[in-house]
C-alpha atoms as a PDB file:
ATOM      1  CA  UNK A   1      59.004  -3.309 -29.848  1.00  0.00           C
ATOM      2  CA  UNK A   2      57.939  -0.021 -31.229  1.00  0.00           C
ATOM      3  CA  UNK A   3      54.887  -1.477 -32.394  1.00  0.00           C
ATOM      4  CA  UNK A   4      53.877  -2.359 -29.166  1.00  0.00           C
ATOM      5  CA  UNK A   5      54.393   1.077 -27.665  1.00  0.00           C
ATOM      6  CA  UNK A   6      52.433   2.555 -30.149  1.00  0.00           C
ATOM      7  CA  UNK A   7      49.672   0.460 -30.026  1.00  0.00           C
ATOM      8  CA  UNK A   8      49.486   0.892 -25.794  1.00  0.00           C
ATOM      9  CA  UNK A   9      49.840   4.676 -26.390  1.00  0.00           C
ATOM     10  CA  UNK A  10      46.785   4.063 -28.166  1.00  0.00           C
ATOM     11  CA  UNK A  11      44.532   2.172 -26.577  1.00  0.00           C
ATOM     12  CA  UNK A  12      45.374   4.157 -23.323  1.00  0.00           C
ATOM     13  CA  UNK A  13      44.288   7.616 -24.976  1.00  0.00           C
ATOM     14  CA  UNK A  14      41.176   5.879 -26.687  1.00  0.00           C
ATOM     15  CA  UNK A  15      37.843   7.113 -24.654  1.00  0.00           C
ATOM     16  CA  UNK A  16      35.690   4.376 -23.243  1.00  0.00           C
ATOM     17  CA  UNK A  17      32.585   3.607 -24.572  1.00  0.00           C
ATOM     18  CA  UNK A  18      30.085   5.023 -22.384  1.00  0.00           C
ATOM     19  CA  UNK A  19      26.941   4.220 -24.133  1.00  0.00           C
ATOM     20  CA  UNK A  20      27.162   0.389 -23.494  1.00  0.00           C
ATOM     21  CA  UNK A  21      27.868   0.523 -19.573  1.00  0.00           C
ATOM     22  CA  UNK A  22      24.788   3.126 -20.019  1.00  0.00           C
ATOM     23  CA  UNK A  23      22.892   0.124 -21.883  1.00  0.00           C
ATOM     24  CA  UNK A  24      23.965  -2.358 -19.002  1.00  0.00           C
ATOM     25  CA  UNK A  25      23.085  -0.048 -16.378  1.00  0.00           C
ATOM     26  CA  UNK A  26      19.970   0.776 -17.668  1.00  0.00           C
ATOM     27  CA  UNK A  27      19.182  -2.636 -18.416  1.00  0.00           C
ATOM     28  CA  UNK A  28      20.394  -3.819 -14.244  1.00  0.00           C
ATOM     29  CA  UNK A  29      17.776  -1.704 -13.166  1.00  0.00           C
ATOM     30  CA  UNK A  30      14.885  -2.204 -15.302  1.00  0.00           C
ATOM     31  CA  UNK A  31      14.941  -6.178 -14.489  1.00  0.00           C
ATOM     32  CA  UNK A  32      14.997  -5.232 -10.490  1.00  0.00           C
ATOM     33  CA  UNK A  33      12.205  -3.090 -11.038  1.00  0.00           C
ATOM     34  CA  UNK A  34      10.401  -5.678 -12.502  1.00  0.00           C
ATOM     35  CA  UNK A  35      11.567  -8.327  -9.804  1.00  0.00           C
ATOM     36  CA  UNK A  36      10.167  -5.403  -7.097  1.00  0.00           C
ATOM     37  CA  UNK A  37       6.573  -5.215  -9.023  1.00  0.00           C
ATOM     38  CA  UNK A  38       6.740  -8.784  -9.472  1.00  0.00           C
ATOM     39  CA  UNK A  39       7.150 -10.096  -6.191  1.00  0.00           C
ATOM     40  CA  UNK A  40       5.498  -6.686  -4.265  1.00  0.00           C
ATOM     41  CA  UNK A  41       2.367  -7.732  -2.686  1.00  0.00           C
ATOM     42  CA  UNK A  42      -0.420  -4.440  -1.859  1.00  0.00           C
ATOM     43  CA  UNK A  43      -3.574  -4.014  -1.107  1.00  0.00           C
ATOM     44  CA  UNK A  44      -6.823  -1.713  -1.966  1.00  0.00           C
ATOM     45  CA  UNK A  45      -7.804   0.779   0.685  1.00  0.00           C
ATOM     46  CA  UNK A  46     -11.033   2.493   1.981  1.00  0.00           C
ATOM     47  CA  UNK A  47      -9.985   5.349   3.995  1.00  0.00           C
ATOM     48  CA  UNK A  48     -13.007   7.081   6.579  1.00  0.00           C
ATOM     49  CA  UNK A  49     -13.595   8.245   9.576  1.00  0.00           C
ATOM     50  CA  UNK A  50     -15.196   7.261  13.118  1.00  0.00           C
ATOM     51  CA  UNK A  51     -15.413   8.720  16.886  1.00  0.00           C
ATOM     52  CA  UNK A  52     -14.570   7.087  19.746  1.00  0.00           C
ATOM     53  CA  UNK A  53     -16.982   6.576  22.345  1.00  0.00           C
ATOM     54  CA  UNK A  54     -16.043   5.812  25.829  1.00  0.00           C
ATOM     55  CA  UNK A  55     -18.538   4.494  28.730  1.00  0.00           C
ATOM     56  CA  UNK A  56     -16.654   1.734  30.531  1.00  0.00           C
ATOM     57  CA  UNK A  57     -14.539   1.019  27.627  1.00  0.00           C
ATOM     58  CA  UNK A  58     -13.064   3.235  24.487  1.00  0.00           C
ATOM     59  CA  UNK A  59     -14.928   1.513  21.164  1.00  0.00           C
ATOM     60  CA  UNK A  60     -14.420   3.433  17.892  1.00  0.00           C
ATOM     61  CA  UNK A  61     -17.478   3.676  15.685  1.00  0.00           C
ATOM     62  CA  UNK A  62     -17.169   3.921  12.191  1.00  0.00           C
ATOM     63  CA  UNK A  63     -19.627   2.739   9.237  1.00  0.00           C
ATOM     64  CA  UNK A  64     -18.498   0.880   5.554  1.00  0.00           C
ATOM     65  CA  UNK A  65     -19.868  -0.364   2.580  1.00  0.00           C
ATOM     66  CA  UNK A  66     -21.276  -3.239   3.307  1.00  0.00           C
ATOM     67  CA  UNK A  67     -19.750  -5.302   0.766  1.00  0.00           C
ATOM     68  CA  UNK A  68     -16.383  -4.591   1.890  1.00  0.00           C
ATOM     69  CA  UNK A  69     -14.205  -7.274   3.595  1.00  0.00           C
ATOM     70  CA  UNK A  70     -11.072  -6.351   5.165  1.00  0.00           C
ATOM     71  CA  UNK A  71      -8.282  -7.807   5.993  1.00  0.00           C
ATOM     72  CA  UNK A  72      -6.323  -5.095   8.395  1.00  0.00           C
ATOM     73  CA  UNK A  73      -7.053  -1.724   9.957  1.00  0.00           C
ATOM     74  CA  UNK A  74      -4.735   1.096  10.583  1.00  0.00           C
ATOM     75  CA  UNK A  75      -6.078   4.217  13.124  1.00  0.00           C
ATOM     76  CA  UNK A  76      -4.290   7.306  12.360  1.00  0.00           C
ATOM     77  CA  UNK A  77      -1.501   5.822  10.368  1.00  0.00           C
ATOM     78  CA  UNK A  78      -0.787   3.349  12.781  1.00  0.00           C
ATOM     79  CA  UNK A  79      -1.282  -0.716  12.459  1.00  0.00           C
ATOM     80  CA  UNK A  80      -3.268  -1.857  15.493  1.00  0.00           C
ATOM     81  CA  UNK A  81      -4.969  -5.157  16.421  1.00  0.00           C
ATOM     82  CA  UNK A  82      -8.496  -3.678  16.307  1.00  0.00           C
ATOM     83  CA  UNK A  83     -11.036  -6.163  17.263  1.00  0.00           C
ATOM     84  CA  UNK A  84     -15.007  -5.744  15.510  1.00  0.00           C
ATOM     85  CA  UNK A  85     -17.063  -5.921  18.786  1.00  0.00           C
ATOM     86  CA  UNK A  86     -20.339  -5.310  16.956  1.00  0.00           C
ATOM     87  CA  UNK A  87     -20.658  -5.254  13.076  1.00  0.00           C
ATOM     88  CA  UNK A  88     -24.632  -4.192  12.175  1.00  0.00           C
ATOM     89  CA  UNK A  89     -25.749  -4.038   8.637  1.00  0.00           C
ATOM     90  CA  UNK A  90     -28.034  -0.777   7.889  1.00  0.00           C
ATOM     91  CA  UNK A  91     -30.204   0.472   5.432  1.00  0.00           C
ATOM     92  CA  UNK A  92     -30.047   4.201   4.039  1.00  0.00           C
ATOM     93  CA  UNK A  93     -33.288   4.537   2.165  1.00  0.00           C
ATOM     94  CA  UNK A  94     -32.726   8.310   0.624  1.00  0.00           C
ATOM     95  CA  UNK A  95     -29.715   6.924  -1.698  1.00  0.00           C
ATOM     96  CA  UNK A  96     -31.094   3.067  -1.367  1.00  0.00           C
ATOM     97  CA  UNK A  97     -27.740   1.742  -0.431  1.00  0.00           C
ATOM     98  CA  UNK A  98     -26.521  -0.606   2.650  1.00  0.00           C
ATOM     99  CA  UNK A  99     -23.666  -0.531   4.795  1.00  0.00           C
ATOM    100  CA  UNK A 100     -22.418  -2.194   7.744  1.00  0.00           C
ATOM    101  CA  UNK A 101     -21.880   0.140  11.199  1.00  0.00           C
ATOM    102  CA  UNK A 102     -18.946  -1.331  13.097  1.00  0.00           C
ATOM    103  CA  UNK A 103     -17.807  -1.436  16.474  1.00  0.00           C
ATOM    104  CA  UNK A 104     -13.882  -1.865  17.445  1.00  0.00           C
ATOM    105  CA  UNK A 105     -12.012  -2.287  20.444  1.00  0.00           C
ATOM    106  CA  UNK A 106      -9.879   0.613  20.734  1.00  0.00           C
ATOM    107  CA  UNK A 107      -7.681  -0.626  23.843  1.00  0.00           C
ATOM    108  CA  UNK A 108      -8.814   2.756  25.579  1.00  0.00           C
ATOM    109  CA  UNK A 109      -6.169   4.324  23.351  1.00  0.00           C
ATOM    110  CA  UNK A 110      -7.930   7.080  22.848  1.00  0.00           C
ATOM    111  CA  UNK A 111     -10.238  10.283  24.047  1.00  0.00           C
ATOM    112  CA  UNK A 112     -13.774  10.216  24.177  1.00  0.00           C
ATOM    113  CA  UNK A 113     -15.466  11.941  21.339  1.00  0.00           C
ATOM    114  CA  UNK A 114     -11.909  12.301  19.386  1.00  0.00           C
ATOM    115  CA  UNK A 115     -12.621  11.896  15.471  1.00  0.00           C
ATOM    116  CA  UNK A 116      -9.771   9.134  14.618  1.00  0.00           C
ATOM    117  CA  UNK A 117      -9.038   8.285  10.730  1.00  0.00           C
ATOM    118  CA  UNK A 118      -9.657   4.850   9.772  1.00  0.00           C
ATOM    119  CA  UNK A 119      -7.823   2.592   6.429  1.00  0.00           C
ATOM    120  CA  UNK A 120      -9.350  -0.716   5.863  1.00  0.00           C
ATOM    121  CA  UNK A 121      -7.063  -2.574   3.833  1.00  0.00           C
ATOM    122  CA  UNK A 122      -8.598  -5.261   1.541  1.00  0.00           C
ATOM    123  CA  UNK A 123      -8.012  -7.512  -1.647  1.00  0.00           C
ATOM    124  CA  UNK A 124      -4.342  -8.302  -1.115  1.00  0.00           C
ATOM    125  CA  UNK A 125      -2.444  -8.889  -4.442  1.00  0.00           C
ATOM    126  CA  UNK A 126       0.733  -8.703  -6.173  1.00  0.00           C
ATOM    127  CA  UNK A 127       1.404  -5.329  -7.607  1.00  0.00           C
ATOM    128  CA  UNK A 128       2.165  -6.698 -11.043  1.00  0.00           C
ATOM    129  CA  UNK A 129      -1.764  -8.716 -11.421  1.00  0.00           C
ATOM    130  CA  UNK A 130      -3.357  -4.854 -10.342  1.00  0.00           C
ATOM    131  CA  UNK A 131      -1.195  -3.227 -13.177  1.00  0.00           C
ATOM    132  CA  UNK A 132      -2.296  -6.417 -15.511  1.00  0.00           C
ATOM    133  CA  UNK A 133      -5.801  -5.750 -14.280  1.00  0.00           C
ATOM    134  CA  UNK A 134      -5.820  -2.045 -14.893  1.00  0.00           C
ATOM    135  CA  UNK A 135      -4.493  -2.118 -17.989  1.00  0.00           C
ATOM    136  CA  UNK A 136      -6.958  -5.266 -19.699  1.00  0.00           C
END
């Protein structure tokens, strides 16, 4: 029975091992960082400005490349249903370039003449094929 005493004596005063719940931990939140890039879907952004005009109705004019398709707008950090009333392709001959001069519904949200920022979001993908991309 003396033994036994002993032996818990022993094992109670032994330290744990802290380097392998370290490992674990370590090794928990690597694999949900991968699930996060993994399954994270982003997009690329163009970020510019336009004014808004108003006459009857508040439109917001803004020109872009013209090879850019997007696939949603946010005005001044917000996400709003924008609608293209008018989208006219143009042609700047000093730098020989073309780009397209939009026209949006602005739902008479804001002032006439007020400079509003504009983010076209575009090519949607999963964070992990841009990090493959970049790095290949």
């Amino acid at each position: 029975m003396l033994d036994l005493y002993h032996n818990k004596v022993a094992f109670i005063r032994k330290a744990p091992h802290l380097g392998f719940i370290f490992i674990v931990s370590i090794f928990i939140i690597a694999s949900l960082l991968v699930k996060y890039v993994y399954e994270k879907q982003v997009y690329d952004t163009y970020k510019t400005q336009g004014v808004v005009v108003c006459d009857s109705t508040c439109v917001v004019i803004t020109a872009i490349p013209s090879s850019l398709t997007f696939e949603k707008i946010s005005i001044n950090q917000n996400f709003v249903d924008l609608r293209v009333i008018k989208s006219e392709i143009k042609v700047d001959e000093a730098n020989y370039t073309t780009y397209k001069e939009l026209t949006l519904d602005s739902k008479s949200m804001y002032q006439n003449n007020e400079i509003v920022e504009l983010i076209f979001y575009y090519n949607q993908e999963r964070m992990i094929t841009k990090i493959k991309n970049k790095m290949f």
